[in-house]
PDB file of N, CA and C in Angstrom:
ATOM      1  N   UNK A   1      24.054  22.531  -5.099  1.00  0.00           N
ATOM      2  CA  UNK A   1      23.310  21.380  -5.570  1.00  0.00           C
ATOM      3  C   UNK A   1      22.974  21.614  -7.051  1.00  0.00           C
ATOM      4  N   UNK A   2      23.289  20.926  -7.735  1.00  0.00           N
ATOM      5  CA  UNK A   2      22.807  20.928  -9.290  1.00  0.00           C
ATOM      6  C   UNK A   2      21.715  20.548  -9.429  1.00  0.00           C
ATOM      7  N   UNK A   3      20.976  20.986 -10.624  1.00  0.00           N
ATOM      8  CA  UNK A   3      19.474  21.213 -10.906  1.00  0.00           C
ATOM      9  C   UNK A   3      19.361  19.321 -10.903  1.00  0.00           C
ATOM     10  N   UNK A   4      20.288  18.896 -11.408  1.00  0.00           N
ATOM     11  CA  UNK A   4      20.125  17.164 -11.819  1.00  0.00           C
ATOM     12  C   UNK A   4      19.388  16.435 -10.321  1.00  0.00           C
ATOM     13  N   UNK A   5      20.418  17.389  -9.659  1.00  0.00           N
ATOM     14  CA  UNK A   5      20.381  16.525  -8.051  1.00  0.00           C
ATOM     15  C   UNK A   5      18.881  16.784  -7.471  1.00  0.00           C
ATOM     16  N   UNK A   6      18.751  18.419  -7.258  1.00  0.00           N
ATOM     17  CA  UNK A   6      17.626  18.910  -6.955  1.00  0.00           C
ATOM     18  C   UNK A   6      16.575  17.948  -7.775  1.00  0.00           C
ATOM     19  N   UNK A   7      16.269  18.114  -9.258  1.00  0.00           N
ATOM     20  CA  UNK A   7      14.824  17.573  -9.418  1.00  0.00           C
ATOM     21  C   UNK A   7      15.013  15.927  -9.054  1.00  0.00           C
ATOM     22  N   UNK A   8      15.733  15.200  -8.935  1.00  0.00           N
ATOM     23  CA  UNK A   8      15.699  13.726  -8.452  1.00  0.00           C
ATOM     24  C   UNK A   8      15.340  13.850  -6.757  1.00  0.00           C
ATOM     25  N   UNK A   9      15.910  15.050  -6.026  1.00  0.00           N
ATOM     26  CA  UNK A   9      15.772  14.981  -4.706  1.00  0.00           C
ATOM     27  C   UNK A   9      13.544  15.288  -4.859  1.00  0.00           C
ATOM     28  N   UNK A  10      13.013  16.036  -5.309  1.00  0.00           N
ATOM     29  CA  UNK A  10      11.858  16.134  -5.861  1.00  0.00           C
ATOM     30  C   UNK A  10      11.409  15.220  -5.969  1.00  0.00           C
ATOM     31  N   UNK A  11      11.354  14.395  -6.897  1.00  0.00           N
ATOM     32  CA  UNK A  11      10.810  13.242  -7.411  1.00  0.00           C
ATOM     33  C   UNK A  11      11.028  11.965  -6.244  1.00  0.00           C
ATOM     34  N   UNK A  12      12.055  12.072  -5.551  1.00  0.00           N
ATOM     35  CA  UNK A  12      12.208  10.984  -5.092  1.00  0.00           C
ATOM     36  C   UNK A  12      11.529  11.090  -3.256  1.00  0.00           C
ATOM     37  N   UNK A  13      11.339  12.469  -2.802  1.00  0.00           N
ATOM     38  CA  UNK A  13      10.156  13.562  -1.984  1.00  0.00           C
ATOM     39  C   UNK A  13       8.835  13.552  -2.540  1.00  0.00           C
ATOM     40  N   UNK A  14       8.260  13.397  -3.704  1.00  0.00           N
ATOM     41  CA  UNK A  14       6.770  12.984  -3.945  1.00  0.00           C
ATOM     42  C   UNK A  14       6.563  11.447  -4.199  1.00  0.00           C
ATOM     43  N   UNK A  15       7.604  10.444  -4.835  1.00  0.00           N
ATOM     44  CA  UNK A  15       7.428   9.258  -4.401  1.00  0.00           C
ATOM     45  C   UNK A  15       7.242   9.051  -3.006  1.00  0.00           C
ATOM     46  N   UNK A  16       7.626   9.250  -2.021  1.00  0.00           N
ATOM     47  CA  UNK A  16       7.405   8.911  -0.956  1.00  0.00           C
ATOM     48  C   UNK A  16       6.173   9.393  -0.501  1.00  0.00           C
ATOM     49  N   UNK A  17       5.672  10.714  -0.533  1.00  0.00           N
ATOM     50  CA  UNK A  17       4.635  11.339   0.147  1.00  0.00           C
ATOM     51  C   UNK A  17       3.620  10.657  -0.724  1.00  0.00           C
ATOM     52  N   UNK A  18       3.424  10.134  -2.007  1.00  0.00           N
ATOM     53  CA  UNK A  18       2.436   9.407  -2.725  1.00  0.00           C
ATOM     54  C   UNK A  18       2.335   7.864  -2.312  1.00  0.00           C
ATOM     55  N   UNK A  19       3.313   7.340  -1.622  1.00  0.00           N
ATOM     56  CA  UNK A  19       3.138   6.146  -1.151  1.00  0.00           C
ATOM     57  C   UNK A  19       2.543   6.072   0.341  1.00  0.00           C
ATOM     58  N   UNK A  20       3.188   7.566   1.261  1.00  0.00           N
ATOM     59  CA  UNK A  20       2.597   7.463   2.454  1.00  0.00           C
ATOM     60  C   UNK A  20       1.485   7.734   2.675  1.00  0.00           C
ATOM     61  N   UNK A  21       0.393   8.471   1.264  1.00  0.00           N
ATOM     62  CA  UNK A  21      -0.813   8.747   1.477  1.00  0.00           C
ATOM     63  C   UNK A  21      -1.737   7.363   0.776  1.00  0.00           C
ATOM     64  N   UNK A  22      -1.179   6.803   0.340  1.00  0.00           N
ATOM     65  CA  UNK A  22      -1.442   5.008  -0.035  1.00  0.00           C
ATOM     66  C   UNK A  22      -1.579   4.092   1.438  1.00  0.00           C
ATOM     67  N   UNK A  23      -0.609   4.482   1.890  1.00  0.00           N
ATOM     68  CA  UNK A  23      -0.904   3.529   3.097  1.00  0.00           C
ATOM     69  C   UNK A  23      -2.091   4.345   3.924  1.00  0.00           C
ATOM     70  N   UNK A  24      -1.642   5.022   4.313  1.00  0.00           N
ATOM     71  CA  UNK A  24      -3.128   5.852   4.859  1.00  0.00           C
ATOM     72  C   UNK A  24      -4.341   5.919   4.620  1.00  0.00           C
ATOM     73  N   UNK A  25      -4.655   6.127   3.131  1.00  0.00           N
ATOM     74  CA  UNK A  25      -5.907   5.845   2.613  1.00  0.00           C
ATOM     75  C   UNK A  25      -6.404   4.179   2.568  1.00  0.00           C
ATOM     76  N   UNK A  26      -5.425   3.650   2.638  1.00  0.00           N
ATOM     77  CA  UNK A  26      -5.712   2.294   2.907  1.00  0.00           C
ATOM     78  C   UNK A  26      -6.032   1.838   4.365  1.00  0.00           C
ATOM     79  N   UNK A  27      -5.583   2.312   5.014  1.00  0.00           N
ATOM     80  CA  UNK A  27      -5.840   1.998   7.013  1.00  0.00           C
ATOM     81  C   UNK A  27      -7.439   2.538   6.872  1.00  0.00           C
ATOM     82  N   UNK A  28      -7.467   3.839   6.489  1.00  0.00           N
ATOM     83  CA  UNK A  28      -8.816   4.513   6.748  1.00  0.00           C
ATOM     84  C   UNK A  28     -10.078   3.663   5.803  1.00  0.00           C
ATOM     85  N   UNK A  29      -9.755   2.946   4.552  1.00  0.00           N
ATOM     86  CA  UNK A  29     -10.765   2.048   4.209  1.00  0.00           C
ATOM     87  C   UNK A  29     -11.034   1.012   4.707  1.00  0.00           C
ATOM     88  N   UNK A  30      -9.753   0.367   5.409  1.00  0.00           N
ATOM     89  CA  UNK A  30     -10.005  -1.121   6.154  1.00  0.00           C
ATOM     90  C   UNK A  30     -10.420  -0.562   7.881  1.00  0.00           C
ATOM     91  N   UNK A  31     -10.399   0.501   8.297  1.00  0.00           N
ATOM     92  CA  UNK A  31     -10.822   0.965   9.543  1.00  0.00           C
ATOM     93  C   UNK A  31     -12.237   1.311   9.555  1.00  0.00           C
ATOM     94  N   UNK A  32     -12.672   1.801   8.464  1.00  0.00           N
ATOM     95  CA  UNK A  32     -14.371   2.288   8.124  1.00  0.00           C
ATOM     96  C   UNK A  32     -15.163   0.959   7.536  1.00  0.00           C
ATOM     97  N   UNK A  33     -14.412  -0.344   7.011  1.00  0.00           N
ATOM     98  CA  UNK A  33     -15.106  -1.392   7.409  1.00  0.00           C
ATOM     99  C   UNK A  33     -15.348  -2.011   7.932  1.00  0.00           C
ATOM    100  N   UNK A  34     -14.553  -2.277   8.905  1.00  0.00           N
ATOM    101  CA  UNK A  34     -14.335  -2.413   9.975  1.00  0.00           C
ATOM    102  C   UNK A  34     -15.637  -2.595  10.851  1.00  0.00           C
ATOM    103  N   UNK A  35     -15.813  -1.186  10.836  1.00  0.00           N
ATOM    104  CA  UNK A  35     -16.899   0.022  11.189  1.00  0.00           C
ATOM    105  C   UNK A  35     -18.507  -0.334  10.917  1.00  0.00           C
ATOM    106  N   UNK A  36     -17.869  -0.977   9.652  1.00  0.00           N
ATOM    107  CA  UNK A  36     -19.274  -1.076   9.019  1.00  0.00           C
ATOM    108  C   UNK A  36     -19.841  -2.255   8.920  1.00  0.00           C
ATOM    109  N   UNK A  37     -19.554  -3.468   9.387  1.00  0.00           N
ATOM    110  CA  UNK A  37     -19.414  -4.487   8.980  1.00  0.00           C
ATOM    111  C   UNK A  37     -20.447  -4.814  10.017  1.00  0.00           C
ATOM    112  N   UNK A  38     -20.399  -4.325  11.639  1.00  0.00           N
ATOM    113  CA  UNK A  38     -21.981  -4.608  12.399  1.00  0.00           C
ATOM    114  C   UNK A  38     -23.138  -4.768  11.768  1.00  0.00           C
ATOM    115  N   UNK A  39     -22.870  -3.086  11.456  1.00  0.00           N
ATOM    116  CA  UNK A  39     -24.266  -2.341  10.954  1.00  0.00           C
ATOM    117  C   UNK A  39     -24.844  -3.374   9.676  1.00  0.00           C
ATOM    118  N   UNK A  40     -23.667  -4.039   8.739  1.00  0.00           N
ATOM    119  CA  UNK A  40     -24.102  -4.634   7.373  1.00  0.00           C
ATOM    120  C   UNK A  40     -24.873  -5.775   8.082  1.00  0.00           C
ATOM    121  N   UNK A  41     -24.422  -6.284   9.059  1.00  0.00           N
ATOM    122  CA  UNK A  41     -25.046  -7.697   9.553  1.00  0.00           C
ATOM    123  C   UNK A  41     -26.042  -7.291   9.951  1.00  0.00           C
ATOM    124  N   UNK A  42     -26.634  -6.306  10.642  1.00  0.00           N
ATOM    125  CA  UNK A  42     -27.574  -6.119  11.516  1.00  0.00           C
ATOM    126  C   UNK A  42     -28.915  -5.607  10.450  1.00  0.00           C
ATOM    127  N   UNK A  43     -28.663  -5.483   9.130  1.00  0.00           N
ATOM    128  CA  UNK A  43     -29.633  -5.216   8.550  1.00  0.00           C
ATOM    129  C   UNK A  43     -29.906  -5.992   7.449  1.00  0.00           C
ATOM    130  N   UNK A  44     -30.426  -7.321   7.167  1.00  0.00           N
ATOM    131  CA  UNK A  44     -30.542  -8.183   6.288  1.00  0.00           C
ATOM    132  C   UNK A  44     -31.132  -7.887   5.306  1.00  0.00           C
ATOM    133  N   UNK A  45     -31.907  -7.312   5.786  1.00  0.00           N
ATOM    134  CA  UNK A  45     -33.380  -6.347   4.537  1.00  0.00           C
ATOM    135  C   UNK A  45     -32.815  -5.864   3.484  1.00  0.00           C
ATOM    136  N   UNK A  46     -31.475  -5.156   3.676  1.00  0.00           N
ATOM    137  CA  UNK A  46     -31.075  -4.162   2.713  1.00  0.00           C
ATOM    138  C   UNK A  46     -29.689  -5.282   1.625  1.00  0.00           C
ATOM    139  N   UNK A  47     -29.538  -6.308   2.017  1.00  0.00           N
ATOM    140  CA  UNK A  47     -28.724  -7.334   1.784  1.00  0.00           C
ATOM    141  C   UNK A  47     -29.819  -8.064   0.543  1.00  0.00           C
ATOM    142  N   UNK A  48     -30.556  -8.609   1.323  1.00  0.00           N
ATOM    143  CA  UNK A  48     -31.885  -9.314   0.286  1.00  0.00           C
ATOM    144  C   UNK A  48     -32.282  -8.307  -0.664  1.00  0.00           C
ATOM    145  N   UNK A  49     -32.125  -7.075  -0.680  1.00  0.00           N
ATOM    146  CA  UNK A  49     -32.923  -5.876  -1.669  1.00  0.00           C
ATOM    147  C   UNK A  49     -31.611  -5.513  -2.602  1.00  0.00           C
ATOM    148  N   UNK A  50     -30.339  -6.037  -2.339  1.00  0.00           N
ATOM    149  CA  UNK A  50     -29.105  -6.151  -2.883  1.00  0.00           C
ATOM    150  C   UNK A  50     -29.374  -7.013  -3.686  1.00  0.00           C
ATOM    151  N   UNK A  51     -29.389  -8.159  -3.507  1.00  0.00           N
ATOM    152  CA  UNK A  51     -29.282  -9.628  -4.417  1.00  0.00           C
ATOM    153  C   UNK A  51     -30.423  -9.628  -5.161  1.00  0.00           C
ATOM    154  N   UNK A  52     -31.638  -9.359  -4.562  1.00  0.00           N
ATOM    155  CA  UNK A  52     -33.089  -9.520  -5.539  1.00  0.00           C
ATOM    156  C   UNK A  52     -32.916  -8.327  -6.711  1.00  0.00           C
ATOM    157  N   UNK A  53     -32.010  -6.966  -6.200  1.00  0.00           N
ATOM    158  CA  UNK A  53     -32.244  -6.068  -7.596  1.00  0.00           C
ATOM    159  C   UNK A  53     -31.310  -6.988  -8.862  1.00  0.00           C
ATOM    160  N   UNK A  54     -30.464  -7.504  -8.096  1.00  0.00           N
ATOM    161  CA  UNK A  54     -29.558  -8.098  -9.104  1.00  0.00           C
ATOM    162  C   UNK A  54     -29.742  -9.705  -9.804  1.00  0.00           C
ATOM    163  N   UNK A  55     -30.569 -10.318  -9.473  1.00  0.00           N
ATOM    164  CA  UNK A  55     -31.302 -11.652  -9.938  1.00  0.00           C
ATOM    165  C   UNK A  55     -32.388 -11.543 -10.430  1.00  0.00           C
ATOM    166  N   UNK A  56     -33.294 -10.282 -10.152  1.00  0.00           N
ATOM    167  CA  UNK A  56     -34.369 -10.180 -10.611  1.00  0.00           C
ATOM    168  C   UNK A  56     -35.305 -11.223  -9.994  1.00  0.00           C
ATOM    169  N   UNK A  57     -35.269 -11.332  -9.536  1.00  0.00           N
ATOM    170  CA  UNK A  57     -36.120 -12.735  -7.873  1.00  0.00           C
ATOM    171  C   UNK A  57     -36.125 -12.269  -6.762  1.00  0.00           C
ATOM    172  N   UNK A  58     -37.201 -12.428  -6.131  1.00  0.00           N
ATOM    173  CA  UNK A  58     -37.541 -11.837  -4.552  1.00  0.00           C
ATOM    174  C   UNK A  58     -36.598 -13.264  -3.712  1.00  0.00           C
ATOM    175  N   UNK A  59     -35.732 -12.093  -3.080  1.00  0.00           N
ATOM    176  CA  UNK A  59     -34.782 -13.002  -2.254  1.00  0.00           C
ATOM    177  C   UNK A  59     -35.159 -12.543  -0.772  1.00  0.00           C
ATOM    178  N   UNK A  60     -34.540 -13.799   0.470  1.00  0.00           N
ATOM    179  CA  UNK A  60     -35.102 -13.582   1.737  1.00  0.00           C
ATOM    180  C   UNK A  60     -33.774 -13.852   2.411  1.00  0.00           C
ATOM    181  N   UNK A  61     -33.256 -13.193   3.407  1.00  0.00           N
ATOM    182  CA  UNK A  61     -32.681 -14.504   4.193  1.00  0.00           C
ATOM    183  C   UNK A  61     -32.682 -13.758   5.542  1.00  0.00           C
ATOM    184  N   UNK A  62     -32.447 -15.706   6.277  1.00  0.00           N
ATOM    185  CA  UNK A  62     -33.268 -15.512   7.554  1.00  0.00           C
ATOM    186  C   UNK A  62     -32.123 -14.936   8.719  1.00  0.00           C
ATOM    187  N   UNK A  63     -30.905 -14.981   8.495  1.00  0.00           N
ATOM    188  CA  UNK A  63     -29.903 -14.596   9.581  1.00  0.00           C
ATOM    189  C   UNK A  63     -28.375 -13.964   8.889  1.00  0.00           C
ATOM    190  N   UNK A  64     -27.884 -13.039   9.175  1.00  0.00           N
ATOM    191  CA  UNK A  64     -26.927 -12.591   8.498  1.00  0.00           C
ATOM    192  C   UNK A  64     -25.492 -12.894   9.556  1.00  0.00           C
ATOM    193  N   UNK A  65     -24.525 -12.661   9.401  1.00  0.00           N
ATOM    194  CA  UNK A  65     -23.357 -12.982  10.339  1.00  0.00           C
ATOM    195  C   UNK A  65     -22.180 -12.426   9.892  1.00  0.00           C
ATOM    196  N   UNK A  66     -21.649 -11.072  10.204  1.00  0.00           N
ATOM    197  CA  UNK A  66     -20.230 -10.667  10.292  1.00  0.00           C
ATOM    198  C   UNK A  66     -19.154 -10.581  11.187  1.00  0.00           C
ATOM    199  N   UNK A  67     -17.826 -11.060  10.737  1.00  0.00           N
ATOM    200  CA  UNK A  67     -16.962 -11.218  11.575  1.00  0.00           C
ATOM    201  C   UNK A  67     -15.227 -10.760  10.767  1.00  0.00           C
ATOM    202  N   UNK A  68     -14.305 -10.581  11.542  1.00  0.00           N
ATOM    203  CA  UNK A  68     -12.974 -10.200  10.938  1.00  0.00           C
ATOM    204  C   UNK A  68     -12.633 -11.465  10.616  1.00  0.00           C
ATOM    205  N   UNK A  69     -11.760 -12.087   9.906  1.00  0.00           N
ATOM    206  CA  UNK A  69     -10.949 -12.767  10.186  1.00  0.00           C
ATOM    207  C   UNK A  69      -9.435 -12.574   9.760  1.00  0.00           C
ATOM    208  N   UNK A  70      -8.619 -13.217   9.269  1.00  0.00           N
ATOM    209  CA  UNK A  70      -7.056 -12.783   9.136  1.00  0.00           C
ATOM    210  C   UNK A  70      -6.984 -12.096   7.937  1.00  0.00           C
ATOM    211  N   UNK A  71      -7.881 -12.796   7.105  1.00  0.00           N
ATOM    212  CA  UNK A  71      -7.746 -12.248   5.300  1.00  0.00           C
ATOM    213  C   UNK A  71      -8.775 -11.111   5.074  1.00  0.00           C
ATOM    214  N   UNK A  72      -9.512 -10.681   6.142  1.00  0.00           N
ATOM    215  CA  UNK A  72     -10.606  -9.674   5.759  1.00  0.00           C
ATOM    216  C   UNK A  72     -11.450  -9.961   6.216  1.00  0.00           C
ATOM    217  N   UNK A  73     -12.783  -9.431   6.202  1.00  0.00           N
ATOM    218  CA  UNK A  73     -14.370  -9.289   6.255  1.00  0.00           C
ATOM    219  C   UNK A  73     -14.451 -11.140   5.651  1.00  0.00           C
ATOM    220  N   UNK A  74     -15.651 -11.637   7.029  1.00  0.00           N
ATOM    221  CA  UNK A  74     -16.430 -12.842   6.229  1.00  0.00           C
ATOM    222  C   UNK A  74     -17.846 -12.663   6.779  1.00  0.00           C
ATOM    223  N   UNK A  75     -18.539 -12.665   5.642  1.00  0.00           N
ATOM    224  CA  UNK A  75     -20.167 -12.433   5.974  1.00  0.00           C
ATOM    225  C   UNK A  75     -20.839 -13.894   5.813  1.00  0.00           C
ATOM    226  N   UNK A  76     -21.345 -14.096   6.652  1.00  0.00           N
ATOM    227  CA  UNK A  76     -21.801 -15.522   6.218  1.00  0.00           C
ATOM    228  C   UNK A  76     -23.225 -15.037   6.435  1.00  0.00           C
ATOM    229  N   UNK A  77     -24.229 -15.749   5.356  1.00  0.00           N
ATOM    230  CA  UNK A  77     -25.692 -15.893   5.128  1.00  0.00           C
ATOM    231  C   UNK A  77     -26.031 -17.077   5.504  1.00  0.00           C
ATOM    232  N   UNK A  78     -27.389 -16.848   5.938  1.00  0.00           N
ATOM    233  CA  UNK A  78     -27.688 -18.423   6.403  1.00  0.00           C
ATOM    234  C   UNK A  78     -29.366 -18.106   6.318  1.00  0.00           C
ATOM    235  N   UNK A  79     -29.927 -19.108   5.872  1.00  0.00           N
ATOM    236  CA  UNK A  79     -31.214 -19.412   5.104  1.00  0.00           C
ATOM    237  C   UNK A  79     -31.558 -18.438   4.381  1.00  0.00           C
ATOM    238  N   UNK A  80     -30.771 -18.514   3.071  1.00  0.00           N
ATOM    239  CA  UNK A  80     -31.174 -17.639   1.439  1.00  0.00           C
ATOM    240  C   UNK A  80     -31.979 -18.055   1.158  1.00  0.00           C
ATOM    241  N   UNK A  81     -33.295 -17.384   0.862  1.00  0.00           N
ATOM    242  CA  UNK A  81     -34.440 -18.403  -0.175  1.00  0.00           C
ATOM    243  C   UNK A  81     -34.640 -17.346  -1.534  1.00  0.00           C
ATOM    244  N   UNK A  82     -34.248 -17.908  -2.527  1.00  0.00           N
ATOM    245  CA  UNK A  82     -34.583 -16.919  -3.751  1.00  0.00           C
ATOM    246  C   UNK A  82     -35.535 -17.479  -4.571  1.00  0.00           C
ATOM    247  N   UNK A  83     -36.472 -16.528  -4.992  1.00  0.00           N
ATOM    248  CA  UNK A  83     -37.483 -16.755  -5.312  1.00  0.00           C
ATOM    249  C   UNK A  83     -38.728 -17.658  -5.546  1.00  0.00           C
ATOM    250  N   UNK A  84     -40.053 -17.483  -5.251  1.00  0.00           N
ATOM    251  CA  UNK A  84     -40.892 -18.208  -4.703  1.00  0.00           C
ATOM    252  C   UNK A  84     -41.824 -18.730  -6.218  1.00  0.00           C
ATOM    253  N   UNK A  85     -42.106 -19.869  -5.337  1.00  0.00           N
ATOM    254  CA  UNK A  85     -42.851 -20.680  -6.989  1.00  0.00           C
ATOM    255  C   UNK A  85     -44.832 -20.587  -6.411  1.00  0.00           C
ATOM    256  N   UNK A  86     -45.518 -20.799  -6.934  1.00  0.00           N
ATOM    257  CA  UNK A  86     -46.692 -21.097  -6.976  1.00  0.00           C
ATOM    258  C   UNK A  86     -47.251 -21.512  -5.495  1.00  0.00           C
ATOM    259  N   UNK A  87     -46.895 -21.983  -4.914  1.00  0.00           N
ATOM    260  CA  UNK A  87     -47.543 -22.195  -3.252  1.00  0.00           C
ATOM    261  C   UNK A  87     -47.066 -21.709  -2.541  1.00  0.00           C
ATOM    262  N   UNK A  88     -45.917 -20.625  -2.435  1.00  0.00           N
ATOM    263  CA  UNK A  88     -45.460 -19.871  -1.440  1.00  0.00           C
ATOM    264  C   UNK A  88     -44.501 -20.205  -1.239  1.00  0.00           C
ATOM    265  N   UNK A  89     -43.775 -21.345  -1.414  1.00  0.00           N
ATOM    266  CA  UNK A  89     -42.458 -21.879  -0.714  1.00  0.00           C
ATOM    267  C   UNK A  89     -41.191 -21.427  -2.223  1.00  0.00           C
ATOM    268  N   UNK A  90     -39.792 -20.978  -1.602  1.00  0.00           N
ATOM    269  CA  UNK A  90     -38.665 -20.752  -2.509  1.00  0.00           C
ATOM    270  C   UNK A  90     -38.637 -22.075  -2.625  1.00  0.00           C
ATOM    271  N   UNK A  91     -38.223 -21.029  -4.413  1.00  0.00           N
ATOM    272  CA  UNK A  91     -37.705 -21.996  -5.406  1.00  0.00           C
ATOM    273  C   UNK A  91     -36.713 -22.559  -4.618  1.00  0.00           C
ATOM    274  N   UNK A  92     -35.926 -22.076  -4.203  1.00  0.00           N
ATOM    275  CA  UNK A  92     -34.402 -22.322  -3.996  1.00  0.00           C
ATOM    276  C   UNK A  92     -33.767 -21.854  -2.856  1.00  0.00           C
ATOM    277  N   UNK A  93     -33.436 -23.055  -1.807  1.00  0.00           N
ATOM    278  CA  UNK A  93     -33.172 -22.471  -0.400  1.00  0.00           C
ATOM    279  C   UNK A  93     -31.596 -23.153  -0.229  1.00  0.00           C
ATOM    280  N   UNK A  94     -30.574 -21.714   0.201  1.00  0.00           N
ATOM    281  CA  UNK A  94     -29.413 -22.282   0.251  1.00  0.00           C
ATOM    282  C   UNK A  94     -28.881 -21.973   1.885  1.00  0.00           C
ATOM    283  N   UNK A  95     -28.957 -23.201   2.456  1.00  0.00           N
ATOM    284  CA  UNK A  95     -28.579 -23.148   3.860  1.00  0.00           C
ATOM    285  C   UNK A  95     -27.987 -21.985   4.873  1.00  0.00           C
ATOM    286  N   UNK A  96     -26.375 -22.243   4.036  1.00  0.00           N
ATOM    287  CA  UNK A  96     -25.633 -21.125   4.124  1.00  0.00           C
ATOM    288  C   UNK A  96     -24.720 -20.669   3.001  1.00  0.00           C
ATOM    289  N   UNK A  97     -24.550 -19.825   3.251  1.00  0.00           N
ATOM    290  CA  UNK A  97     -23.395 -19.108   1.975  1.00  0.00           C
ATOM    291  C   UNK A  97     -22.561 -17.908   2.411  1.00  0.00           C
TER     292      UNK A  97
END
């Protein structure tokens, strides 16, 4: 085997093993969300303490909802209220999202 052949046989032996650890690392991220995607629904608190660090507004919401569907993860929110005006009631209440 000539050195030409050998380092292409190389290269063309770590292309592959770099693509098969691509797919793999990819199963194991869409398998651990999978995973995780209960637990995200089941804790709204930490969802609202997500959005309020990032709006800078005390955000609420009243029901969270995860599910698979064909294209991925869909989280649906349902009664967002972000931030509250002068009598207690949000500024701004978005049904669902």
């Amino acid at each position: 085997m000539t050195p030409w052949r050998r380092r292409a046989r190389h290269v063309r032996l770590g292309i592959q093993a770099l693509f098969a650890t691509i797919v793999i690392v990819s199963a194991l991220v869409v398998g651990l969300a999978q995973l995780a995607l209960p637990w995200i629904a089941s804790h709204p608190e930490r969802i609202s303490a997500f959005l309020a660090e990032r709006l800078h507004r005390p955000v609420r919401i009243d029901q969270v909802e995860g599910r698979w569907e064909r294209n991925g993860p869909l989280l649906t929110l349902r009664g967002v209220h972000i931030g509250d005006d002068q009598s207690g009631a949000a500024a701004l209440l978005i049904s669902q999202a």
